[in-house]
PDB file of N, CA and C in Angstrom:
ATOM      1  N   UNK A   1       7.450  -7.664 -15.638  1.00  0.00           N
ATOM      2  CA  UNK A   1       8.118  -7.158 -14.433  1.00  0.00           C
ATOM      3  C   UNK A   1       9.598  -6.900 -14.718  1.00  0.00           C
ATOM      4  N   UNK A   2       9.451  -6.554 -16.292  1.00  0.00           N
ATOM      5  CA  UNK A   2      11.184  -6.403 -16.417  1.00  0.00           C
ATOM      6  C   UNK A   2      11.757  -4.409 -16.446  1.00  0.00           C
ATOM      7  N   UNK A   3      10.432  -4.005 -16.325  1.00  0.00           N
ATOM      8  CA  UNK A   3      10.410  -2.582 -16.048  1.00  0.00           C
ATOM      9  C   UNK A   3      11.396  -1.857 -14.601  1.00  0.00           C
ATOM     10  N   UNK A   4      12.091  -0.837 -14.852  1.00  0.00           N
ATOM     11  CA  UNK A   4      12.821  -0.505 -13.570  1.00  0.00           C
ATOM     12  C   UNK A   4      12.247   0.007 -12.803  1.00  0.00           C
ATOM     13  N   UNK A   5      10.965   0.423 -12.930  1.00  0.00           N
ATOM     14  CA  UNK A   5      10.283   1.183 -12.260  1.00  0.00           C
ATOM     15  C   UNK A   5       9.328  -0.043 -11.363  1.00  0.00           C
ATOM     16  N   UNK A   6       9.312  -1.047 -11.442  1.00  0.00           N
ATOM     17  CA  UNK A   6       8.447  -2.101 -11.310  1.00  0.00           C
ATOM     18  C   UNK A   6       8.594  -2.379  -9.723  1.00  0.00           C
ATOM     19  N   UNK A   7      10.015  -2.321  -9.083  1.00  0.00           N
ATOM     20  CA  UNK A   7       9.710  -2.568  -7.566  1.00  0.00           C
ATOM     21  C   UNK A   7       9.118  -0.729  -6.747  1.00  0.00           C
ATOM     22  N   UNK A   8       9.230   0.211  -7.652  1.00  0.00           N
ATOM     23  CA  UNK A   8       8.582   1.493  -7.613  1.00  0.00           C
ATOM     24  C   UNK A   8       6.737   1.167  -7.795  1.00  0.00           C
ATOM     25  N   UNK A   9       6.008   0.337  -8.287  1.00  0.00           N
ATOM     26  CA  UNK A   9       5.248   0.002  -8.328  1.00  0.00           C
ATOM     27  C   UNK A   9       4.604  -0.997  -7.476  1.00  0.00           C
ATOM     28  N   UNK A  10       5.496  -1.497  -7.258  1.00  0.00           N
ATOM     29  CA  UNK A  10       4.843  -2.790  -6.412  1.00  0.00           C
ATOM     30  C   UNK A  10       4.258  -2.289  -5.035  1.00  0.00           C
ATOM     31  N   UNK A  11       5.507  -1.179  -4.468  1.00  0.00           N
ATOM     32  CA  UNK A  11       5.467  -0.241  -3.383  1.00  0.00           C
ATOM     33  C   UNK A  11       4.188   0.614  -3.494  1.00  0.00           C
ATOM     34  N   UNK A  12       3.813   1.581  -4.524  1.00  0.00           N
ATOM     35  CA  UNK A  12       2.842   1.711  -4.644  1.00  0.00           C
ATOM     36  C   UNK A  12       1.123   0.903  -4.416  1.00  0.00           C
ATOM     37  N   UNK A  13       1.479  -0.404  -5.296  1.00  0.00           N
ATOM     38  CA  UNK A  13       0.623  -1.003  -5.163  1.00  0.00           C
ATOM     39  C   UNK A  13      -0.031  -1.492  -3.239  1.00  0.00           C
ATOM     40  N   UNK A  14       1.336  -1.695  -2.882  1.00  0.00           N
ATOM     41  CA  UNK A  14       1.229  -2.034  -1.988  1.00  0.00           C
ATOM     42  C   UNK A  14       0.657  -0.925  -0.707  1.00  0.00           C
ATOM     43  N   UNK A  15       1.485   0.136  -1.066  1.00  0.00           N
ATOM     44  CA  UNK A  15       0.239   1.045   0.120  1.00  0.00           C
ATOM     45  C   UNK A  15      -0.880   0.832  -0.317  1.00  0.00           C
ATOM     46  N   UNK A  16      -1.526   1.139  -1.401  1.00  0.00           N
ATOM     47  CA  UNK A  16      -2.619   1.242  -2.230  1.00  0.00           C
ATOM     48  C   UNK A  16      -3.357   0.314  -1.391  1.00  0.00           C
ATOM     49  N   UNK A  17      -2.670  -1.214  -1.528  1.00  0.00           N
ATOM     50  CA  UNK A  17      -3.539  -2.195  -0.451  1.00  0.00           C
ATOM     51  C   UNK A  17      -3.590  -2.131   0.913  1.00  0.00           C
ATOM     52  N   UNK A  18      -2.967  -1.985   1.484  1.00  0.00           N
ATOM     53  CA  UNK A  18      -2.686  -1.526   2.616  1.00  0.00           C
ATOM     54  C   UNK A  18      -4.083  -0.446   3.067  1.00  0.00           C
ATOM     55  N   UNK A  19      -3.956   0.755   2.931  1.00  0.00           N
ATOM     56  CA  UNK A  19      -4.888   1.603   2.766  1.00  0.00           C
ATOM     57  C   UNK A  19      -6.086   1.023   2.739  1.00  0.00           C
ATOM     58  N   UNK A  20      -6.283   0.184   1.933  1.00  0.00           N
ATOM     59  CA  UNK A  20      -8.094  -0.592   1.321  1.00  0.00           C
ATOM     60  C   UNK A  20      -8.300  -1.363   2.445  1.00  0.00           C
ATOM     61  N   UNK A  21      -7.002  -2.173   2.692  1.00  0.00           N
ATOM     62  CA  UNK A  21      -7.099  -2.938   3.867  1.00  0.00           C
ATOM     63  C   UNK A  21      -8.161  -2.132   5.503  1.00  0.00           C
ATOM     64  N   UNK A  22      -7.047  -1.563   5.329  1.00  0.00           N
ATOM     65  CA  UNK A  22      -7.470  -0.142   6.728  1.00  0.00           C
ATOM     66  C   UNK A  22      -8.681  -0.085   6.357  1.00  0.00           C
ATOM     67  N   UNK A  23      -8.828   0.830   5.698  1.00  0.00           N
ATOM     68  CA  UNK A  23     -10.199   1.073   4.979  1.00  0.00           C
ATOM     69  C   UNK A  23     -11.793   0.017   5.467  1.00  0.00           C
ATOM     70  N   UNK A  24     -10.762  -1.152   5.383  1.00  0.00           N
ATOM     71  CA  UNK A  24     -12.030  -2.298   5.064  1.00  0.00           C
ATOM     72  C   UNK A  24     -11.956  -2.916   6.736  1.00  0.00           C
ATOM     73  N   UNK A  25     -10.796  -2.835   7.267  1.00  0.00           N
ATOM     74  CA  UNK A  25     -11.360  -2.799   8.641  1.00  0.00           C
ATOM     75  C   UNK A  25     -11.280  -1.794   9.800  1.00  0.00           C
ATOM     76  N   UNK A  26     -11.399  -0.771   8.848  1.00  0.00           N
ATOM     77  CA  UNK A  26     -11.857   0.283   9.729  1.00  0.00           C
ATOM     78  C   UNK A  26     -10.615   0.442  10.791  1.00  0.00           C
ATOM     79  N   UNK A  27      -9.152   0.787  10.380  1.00  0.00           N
ATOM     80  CA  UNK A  27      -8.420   0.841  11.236  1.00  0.00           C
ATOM     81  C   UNK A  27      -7.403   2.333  10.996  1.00  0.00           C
ATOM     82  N   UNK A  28      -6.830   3.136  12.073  1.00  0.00           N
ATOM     83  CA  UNK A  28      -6.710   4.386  11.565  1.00  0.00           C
ATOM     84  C   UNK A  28      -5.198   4.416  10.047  1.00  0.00           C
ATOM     85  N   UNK A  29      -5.213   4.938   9.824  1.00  0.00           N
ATOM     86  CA  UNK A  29      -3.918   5.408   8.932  1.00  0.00           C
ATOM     87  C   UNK A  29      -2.488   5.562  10.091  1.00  0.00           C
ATOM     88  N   UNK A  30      -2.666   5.924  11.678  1.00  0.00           N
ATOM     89  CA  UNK A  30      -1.915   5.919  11.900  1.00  0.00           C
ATOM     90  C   UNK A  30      -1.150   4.625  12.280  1.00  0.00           C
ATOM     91  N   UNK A  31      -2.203   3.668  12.323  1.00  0.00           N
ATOM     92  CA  UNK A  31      -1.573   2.323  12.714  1.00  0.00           C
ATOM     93  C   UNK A  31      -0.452   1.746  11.334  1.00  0.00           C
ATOM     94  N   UNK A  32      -0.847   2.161  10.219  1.00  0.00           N
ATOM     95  CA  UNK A  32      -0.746   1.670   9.431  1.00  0.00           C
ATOM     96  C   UNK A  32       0.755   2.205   8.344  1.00  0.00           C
ATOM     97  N   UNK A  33       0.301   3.406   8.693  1.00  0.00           N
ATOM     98  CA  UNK A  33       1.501   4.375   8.375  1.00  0.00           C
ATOM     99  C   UNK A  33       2.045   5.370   9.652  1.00  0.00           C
ATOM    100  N   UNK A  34       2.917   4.656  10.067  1.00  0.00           N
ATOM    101  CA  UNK A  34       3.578   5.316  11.832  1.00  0.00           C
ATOM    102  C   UNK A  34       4.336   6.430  11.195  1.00  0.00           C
TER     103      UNK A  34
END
């Protein structure tokens, strides 16, 4: 995690979950991303 790009990733990662999340309970994108 000594990469500069790494809190650029995490962010990524993190919609990424986010999304799966939604996904997995079936909740819209707009709740999720306003």
């Amino acid at each position: 995690m000594s990469h500069p790009e790494s809190p650029a990733h995490s962010s990524q990662t993190l919609l990424r979950g986010n999304k799966a999340e939604a996904g997995r309970i079936h909740i819209p994108e707009n709740i999720v991303s306003p």
